[in-house]
PDB file of N, CA and C in Angstrom:
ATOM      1  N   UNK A   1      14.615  10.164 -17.300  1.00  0.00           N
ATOM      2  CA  UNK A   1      15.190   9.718 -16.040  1.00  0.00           C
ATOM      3  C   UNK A   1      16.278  10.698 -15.615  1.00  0.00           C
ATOM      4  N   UNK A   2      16.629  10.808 -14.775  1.00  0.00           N
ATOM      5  CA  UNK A   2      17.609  11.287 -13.725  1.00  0.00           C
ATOM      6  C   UNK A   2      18.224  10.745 -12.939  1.00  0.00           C
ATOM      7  N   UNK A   3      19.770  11.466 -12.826  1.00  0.00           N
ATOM      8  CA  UNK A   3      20.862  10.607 -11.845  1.00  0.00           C
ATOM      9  C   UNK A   3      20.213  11.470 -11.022  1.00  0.00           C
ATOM     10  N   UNK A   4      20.287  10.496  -9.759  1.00  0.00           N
ATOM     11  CA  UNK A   4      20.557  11.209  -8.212  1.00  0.00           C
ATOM     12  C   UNK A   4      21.425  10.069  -6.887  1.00  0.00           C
ATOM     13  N   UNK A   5      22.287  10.971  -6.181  1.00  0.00           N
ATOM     14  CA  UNK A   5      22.830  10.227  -5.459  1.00  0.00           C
ATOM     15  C   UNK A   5      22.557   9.722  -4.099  1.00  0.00           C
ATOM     16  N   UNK A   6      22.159   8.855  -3.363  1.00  0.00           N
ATOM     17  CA  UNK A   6      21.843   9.094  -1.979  1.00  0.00           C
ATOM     18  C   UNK A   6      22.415   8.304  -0.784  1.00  0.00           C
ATOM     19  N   UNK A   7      22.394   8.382   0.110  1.00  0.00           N
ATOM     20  CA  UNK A   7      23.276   7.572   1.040  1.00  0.00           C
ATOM     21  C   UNK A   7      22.696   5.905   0.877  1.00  0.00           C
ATOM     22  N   UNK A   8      23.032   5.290   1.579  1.00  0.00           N
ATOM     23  CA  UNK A   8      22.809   3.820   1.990  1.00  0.00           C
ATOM     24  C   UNK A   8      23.377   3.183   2.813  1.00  0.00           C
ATOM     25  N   UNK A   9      22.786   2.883   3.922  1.00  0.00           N
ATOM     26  CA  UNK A   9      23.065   1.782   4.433  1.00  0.00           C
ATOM     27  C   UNK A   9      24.227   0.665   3.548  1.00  0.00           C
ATOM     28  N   UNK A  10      25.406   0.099   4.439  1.00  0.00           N
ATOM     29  CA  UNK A  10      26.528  -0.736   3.498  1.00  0.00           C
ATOM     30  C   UNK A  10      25.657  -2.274   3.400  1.00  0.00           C
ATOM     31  N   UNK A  11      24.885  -2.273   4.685  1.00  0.00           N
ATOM     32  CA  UNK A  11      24.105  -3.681   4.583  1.00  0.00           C
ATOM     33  C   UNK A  11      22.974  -3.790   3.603  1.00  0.00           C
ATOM     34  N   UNK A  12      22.544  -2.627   3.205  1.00  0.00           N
ATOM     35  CA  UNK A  12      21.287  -2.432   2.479  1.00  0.00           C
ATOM     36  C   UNK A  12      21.769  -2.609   1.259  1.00  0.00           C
ATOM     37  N   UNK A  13      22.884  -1.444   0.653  1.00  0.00           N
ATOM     38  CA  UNK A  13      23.320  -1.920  -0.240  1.00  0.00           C
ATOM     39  C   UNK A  13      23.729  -3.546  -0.752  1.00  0.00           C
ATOM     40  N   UNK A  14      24.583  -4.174   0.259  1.00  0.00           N
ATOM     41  CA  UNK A  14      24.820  -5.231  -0.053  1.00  0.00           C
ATOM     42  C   UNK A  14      23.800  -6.296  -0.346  1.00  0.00           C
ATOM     43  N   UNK A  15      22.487  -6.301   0.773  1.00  0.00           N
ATOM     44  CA  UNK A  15      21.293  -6.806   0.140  1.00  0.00           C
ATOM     45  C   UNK A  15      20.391  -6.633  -1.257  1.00  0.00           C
ATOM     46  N   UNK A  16      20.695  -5.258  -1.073  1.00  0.00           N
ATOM     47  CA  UNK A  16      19.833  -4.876  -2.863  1.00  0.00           C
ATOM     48  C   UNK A  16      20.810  -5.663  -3.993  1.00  0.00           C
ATOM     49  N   UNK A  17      22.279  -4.965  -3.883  1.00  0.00           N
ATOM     50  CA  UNK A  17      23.232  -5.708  -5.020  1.00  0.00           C
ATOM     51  C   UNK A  17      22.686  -7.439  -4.995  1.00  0.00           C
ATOM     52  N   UNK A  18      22.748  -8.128  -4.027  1.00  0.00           N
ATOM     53  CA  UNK A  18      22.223  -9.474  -3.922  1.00  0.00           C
ATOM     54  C   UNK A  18      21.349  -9.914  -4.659  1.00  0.00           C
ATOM     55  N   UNK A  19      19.984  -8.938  -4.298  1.00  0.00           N
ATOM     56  CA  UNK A  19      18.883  -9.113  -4.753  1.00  0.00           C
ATOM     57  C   UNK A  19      19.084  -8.978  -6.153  1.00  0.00           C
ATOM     58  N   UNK A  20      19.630  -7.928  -6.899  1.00  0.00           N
ATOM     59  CA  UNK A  20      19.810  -7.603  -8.107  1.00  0.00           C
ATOM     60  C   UNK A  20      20.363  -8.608  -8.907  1.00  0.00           C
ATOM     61  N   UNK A  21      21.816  -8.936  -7.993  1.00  0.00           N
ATOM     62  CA  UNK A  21      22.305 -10.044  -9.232  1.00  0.00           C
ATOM     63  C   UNK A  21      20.954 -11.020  -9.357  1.00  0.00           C
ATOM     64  N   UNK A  22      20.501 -11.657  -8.582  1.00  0.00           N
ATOM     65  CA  UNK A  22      19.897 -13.334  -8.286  1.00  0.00           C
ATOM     66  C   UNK A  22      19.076 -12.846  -9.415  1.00  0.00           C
ATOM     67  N   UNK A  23      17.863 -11.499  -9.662  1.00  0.00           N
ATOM     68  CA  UNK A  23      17.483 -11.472 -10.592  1.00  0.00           C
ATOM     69  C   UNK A  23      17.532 -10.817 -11.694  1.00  0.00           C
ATOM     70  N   UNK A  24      18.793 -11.078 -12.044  1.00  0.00           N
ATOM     71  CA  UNK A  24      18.963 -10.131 -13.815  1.00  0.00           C
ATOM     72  C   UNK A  24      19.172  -8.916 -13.450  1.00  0.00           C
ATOM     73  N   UNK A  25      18.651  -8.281 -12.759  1.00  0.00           N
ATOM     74  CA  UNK A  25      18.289  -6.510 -12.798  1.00  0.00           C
ATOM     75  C   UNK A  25      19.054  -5.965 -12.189  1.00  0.00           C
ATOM     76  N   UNK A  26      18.875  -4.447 -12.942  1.00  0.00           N
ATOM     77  CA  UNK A  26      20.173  -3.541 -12.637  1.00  0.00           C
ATOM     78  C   UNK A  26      19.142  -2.546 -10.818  1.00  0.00           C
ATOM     79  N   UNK A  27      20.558  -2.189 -10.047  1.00  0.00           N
ATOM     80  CA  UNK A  27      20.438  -1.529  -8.599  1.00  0.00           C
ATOM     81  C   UNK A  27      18.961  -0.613  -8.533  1.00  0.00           C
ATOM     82  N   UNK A  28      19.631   0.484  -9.658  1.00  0.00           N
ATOM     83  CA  UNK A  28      18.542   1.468  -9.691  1.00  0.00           C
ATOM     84  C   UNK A  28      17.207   1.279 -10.193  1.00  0.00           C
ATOM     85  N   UNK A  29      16.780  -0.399 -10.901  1.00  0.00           N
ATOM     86  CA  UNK A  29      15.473  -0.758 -11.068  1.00  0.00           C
ATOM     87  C   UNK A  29      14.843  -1.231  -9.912  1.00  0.00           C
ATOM     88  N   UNK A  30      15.616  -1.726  -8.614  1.00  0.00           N
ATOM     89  CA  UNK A  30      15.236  -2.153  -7.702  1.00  0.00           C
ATOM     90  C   UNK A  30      15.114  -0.651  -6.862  1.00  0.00           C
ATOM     91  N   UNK A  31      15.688   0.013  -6.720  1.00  0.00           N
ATOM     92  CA  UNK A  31      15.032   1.585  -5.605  1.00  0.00           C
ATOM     93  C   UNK A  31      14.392   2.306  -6.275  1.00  0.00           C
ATOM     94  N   UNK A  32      14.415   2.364  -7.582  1.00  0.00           N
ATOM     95  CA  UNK A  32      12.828   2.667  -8.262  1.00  0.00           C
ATOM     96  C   UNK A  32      11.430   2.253  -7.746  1.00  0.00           C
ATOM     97  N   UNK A  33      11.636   0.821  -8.174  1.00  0.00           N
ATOM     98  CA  UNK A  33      10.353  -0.099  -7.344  1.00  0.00           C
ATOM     99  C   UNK A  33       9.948   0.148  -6.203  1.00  0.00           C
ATOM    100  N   UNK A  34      11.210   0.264  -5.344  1.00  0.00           N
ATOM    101  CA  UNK A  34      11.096   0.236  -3.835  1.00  0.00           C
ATOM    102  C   UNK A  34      10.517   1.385  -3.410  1.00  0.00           C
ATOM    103  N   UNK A  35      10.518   2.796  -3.902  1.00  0.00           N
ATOM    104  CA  UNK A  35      10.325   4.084  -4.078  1.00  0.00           C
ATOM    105  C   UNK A  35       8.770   3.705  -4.804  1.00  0.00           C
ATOM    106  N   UNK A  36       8.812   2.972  -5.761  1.00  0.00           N
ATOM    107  CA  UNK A  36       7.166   3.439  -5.994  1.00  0.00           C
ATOM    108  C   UNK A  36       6.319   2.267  -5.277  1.00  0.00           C
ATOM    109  N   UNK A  37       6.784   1.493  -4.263  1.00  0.00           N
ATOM    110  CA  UNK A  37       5.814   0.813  -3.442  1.00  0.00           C
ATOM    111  C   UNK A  37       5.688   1.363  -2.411  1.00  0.00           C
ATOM    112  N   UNK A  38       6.853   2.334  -1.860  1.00  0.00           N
ATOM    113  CA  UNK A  38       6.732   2.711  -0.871  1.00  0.00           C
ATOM    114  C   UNK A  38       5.477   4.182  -0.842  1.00  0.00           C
ATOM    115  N   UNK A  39       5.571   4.849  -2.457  1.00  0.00           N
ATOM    116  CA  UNK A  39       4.594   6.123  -2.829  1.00  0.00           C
ATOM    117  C   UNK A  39       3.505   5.457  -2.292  1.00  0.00           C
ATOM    118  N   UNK A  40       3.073   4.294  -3.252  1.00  0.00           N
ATOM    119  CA  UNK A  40       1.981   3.698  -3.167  1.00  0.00           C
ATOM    120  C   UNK A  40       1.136   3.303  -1.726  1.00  0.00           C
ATOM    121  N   UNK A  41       2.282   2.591  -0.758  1.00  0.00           N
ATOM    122  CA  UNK A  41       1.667   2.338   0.663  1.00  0.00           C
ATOM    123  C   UNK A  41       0.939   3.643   1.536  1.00  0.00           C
ATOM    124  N   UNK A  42       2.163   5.244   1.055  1.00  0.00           N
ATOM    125  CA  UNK A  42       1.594   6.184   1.546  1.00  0.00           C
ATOM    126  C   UNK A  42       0.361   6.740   1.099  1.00  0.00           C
ATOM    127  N   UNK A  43      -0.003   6.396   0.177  1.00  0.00           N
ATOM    128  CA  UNK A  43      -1.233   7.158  -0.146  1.00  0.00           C
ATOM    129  C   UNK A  43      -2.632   6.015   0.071  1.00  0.00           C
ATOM    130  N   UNK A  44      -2.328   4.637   0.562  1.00  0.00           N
ATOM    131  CA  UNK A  44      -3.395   3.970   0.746  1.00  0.00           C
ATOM    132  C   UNK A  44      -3.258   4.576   2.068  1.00  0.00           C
ATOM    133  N   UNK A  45      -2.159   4.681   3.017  1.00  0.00           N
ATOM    134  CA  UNK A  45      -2.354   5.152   4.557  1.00  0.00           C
ATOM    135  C   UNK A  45      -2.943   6.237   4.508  1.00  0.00           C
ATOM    136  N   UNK A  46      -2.997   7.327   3.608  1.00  0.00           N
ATOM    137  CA  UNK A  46      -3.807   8.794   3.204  1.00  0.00           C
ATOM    138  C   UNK A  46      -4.863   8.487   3.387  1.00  0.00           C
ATOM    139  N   UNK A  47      -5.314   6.922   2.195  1.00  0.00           N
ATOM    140  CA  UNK A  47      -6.642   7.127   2.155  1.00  0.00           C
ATOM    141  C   UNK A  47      -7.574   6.588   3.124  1.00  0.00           C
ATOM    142  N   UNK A  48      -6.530   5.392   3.876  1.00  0.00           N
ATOM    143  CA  UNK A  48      -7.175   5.020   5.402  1.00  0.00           C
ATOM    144  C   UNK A  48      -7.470   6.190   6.332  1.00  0.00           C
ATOM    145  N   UNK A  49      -6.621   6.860   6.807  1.00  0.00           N
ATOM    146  CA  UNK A  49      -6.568   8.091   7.206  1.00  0.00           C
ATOM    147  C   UNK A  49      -8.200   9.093   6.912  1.00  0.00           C
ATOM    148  N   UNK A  50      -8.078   9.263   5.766  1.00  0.00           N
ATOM    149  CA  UNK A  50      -9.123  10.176   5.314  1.00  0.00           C
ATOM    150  C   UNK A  50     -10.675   9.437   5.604  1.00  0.00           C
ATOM    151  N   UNK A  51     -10.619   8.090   5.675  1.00  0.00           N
ATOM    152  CA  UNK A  51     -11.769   7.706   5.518  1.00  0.00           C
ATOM    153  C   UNK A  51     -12.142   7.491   7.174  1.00  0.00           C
ATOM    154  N   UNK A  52     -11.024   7.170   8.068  1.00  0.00           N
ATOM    155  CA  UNK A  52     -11.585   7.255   9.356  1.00  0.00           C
ATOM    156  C   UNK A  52     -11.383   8.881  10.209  1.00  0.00           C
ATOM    157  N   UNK A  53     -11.285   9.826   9.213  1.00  0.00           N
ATOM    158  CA  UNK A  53     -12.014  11.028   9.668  1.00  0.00           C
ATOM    159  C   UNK A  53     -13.112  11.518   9.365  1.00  0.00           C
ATOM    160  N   UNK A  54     -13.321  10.570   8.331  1.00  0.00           N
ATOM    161  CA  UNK A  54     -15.087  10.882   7.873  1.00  0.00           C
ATOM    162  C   UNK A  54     -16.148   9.786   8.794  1.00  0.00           C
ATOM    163  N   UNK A  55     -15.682   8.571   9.077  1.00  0.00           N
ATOM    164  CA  UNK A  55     -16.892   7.916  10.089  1.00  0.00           C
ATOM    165  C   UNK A  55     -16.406   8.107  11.058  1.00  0.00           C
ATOM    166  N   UNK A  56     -15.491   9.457  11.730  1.00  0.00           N
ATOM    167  CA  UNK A  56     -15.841   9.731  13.479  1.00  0.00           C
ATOM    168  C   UNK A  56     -16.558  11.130  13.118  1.00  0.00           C
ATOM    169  N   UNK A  57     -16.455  11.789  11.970  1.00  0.00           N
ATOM    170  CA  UNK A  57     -17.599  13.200  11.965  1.00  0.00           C
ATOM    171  C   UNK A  57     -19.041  12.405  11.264  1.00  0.00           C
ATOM    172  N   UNK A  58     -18.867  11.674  10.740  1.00  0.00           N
ATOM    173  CA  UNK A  58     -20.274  10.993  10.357  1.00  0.00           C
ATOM    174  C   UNK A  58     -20.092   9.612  11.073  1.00  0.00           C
ATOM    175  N   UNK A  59     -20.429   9.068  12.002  1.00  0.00           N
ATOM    176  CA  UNK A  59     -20.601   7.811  12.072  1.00  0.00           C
ATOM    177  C   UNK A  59     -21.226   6.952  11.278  1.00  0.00           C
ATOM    178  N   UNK A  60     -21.560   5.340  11.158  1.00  0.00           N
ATOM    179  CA  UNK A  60     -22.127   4.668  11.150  1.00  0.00           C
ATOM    180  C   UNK A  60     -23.164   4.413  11.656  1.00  0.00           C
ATOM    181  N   UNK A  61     -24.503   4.697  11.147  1.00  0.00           N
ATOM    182  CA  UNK A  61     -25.753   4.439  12.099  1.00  0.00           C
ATOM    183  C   UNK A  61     -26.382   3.407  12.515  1.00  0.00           C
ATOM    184  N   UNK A  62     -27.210   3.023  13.679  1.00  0.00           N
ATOM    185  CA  UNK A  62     -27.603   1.597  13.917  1.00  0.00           C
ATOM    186  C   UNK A  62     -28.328   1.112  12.890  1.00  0.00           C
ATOM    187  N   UNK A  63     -27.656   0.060  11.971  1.00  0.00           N
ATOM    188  CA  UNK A  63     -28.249  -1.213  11.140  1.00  0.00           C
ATOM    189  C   UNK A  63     -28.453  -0.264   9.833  1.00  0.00           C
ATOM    190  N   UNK A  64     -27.277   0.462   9.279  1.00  0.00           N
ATOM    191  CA  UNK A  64     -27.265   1.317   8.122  1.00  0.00           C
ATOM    192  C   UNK A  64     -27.336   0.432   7.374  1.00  0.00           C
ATOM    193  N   UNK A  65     -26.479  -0.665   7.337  1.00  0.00           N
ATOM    194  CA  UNK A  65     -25.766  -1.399   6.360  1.00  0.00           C
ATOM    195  C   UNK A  65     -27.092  -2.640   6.392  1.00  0.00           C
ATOM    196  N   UNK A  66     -28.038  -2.867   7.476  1.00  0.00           N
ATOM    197  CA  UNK A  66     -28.815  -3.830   7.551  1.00  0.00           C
ATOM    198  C   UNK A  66     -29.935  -4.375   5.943  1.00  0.00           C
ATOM    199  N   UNK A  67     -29.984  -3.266   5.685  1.00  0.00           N
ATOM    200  CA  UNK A  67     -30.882  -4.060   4.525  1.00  0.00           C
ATOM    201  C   UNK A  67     -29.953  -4.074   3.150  1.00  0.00           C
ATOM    202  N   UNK A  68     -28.685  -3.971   3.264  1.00  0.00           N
ATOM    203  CA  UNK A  68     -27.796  -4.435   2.170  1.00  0.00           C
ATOM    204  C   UNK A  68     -27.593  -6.305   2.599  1.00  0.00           C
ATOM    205  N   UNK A  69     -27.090  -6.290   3.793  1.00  0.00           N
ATOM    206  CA  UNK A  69     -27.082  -7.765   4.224  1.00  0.00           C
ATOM    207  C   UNK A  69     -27.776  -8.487   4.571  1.00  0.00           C
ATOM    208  N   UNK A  70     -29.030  -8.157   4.843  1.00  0.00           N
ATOM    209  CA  UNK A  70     -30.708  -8.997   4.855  1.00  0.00           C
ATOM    210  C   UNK A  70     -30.759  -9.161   2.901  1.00  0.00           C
ATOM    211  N   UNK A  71     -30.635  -8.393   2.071  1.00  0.00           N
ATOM    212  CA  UNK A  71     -31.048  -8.685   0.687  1.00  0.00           C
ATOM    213  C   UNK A  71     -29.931  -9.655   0.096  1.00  0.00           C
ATOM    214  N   UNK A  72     -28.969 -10.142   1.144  1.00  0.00           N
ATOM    215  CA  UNK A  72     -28.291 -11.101   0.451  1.00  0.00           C
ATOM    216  C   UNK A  72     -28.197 -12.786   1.089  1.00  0.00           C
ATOM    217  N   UNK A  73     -29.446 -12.759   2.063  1.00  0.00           N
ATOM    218  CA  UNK A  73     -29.764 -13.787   2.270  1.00  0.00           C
ATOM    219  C   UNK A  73     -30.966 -14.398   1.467  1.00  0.00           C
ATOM    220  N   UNK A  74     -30.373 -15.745   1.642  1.00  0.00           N
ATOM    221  CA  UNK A  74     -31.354 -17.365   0.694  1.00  0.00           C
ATOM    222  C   UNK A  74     -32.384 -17.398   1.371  1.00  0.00           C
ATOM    223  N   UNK A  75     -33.522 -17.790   0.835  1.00  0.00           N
ATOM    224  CA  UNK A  75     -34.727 -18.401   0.976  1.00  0.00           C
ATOM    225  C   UNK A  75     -33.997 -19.568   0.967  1.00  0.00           C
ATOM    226  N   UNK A  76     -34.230 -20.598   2.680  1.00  0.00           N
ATOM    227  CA  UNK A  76     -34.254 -21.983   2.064  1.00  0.00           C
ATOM    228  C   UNK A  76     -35.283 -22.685   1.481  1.00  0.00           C
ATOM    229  N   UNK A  77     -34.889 -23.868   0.699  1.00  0.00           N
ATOM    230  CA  UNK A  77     -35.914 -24.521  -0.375  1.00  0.00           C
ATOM    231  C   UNK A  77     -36.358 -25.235   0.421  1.00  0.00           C
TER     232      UNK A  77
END
């Protein structure tokens, strides 16, 4: 691990300290977290991103998906 220092918001701070006491945990376990949910959101937006540049150079073709969702219909009895 590593110290690093960074600004804050006085309200932010005061909310995180909040948050921290109510549960046990120390400041810097909470902007850890916050830092790796926030990694995390960016790289699902990457991968949204990436995937709707692949179906406007490849579209979706009429009724591609059709015989995946016809093979998951019942015969009624």
């Amino acid at each position: 691990m590593k110290t690093v220092s960074i600004l804050v918001d006085e309200q932010l701070l005061e909310q995180m300290d909040a948050v921290a006491h109510a549960s046990h945990r120390k400041r810097s376990d909470l902007f850890c977290e916050a830092a790796q949910h926030w990694l995390k959101q960016q790289q699902r937006q990457a991968r949204v991103r990436q995937d709707r540049r692949g179906y406007r150079k490849h579209p979706v073709e009429p009724d591609e998906f059709g015989p995946l969702l016809h093979a998951q219909e019942w015969e009624e009895s």
